[in-house]
N, C-alpha and C. Protein backbone atom coordinates (compact mmCIF):
# COMPACT_ATOMS: atom_id res chain seq x y z
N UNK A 1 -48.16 20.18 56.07
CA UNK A 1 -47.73 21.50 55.70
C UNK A 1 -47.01 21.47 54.35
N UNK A 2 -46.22 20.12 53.89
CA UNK A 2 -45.18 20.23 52.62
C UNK A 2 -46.38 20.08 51.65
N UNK A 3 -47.38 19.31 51.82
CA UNK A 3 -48.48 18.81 50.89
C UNK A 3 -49.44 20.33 50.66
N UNK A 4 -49.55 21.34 51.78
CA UNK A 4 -50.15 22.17 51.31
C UNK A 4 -49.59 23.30 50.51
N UNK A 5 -48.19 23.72 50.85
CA UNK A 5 -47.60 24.42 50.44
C UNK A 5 -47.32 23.75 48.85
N UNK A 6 -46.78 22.91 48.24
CA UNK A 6 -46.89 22.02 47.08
C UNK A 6 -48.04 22.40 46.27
N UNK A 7 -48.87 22.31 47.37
CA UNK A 7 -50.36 22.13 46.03
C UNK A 7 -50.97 23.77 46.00
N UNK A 8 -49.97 24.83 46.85
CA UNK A 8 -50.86 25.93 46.96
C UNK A 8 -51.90 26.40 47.66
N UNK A 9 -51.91 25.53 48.40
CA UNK A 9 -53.06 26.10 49.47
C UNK A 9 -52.74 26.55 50.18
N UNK A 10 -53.03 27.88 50.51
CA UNK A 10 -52.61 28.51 51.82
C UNK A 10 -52.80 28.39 53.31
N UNK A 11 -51.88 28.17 54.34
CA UNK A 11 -52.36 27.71 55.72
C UNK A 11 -51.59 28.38 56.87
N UNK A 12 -51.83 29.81 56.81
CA UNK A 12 -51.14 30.60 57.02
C UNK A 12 -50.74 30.18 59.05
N UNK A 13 -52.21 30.02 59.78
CA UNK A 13 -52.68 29.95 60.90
C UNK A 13 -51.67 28.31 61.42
N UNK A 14 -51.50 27.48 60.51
CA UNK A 14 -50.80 26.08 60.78
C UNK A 14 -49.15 26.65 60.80
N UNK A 15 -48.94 27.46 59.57
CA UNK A 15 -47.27 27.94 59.54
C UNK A 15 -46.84 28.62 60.46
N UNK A 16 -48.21 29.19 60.92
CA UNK A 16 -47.74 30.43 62.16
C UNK A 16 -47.14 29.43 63.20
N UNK A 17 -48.07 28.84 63.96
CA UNK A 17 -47.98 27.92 64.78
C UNK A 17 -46.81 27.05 64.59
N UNK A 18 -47.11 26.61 63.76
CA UNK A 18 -45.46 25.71 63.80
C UNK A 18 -44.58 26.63 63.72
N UNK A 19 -43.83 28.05 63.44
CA UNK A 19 -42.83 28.48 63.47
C UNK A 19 -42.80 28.74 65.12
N UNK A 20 -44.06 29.29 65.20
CA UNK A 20 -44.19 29.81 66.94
C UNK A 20 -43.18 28.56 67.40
N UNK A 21 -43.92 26.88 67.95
CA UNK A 21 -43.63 25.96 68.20
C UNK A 21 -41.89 25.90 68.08
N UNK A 22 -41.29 26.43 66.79
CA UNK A 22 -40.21 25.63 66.67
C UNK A 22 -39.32 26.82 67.57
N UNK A 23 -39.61 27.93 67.77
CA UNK A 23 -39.25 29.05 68.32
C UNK A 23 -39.63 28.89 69.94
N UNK A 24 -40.06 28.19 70.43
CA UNK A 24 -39.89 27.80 71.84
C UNK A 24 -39.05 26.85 72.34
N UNK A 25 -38.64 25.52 71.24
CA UNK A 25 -37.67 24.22 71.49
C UNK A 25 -36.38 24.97 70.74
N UNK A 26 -36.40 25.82 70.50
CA UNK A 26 -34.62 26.27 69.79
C UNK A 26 -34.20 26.78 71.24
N UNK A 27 -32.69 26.43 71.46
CA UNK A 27 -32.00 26.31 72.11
C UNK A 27 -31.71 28.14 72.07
N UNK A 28 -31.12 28.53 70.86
CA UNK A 28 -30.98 29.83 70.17
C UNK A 28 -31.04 30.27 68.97
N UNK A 29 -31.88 31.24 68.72
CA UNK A 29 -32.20 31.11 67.20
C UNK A 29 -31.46 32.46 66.69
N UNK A 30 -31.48 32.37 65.64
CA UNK A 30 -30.46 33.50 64.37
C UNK A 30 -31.59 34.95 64.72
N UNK A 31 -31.19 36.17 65.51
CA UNK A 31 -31.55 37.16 65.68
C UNK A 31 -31.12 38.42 65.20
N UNK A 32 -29.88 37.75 63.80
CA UNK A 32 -28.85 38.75 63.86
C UNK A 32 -29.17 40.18 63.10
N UNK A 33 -30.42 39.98 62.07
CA UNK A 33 -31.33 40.49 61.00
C UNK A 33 -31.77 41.57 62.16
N UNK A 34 -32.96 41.07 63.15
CA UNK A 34 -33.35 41.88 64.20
C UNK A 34 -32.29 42.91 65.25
N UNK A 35 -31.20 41.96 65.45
CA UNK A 35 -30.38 43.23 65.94
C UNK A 35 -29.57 44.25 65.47
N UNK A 36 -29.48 43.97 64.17
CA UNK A 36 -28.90 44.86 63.30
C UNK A 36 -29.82 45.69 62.85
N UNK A 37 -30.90 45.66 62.78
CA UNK A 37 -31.89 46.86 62.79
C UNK A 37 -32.38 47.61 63.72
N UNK A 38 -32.68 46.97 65.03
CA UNK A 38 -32.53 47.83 66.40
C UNK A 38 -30.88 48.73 66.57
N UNK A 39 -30.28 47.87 66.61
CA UNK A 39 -29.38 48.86 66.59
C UNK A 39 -28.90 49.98 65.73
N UNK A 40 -29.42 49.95 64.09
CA UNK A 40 -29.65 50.69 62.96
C UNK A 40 -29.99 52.07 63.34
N UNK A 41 -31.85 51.59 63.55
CA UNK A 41 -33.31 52.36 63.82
C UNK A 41 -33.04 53.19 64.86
N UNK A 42 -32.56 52.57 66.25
CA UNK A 42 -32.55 53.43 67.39
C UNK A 42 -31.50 53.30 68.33
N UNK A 43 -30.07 53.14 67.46
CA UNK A 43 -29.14 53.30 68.49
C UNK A 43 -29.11 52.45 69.66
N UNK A 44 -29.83 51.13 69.90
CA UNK A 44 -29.40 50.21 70.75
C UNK A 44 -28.06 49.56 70.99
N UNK A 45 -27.96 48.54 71.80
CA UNK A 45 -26.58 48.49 72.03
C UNK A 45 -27.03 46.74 71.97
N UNK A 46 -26.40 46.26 71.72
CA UNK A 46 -26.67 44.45 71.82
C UNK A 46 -25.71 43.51 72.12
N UNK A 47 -25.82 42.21 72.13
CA UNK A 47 -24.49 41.46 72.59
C UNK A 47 -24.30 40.36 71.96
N UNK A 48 -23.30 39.73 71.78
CA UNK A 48 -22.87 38.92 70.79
C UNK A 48 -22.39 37.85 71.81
N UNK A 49 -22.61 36.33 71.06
CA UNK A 49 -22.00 35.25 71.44
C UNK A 49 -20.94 34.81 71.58
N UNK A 50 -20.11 35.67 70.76
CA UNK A 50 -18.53 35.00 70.23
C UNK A 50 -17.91 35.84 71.36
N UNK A 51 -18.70 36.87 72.07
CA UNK A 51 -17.70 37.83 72.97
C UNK A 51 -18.74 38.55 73.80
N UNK A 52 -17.52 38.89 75.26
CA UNK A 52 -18.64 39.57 76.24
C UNK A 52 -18.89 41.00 75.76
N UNK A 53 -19.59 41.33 76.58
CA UNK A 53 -19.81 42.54 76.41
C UNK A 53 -21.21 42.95 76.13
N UNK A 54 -21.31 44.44 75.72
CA UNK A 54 -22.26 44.66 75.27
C UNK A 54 -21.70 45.87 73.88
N UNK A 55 -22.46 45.64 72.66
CA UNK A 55 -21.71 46.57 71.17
C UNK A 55 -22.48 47.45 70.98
N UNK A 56 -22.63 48.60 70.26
CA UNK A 56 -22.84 49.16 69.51
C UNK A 56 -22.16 50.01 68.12
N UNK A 57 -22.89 49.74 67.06
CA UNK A 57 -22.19 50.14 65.80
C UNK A 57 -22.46 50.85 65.51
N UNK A 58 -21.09 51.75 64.76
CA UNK A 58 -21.60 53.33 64.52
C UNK A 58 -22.09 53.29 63.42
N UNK A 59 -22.74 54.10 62.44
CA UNK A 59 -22.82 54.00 60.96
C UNK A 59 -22.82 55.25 59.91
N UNK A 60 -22.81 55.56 59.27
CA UNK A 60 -22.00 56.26 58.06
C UNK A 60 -22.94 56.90 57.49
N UNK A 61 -23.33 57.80 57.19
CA UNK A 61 -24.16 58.44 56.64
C UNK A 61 -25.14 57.95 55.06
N UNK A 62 -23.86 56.87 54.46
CA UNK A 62 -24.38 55.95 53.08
C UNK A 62 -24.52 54.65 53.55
N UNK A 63 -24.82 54.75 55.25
CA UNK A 63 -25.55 53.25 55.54
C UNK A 63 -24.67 52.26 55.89
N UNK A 64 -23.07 52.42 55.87
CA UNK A 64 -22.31 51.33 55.78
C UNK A 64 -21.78 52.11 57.34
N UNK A 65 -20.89 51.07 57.70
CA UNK A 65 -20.74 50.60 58.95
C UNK A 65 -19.26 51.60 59.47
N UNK A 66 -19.20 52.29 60.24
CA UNK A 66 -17.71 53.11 60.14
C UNK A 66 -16.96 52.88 61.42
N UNK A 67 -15.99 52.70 61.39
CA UNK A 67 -15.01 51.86 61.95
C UNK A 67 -14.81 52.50 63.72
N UNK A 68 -15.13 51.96 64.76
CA UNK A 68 -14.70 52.44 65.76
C UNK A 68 -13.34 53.51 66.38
């Protein structure tokens, strides 16, 4: 994969697969991109590692985040 990507060849069907792959042996992977847009888009509610619960964030009409 380093040898194709290097030389430009595209191998889209091998990258897939191996990300798939590495996304089944991760213990837990970085979702934080995805939940911050579900919760953005449609008002979901999600949960965080560092604490129980379950969050939702309000947000501001210029997109930024407004304070509980």
């Amino acid at each position: 994969m380093i040898t194709a990507t290097e030389l430009g060849i595209p191998a889209p069907g091998f990258a897939t697969a191996l990300a798939y792959y590495d996304g089944l042996r991760a213990e837990r992977l970085p979702a934080a991109l995805t939940q911050a847009q579900r919760d953005f888009f449609g008002a979901h509610t999600y949960r965080r590692t560092d604490r129980d619960g379950t969050f939702h964030t309000l947000w501001g009409g210029d997109r930024s985040e407004v304070p509980a």
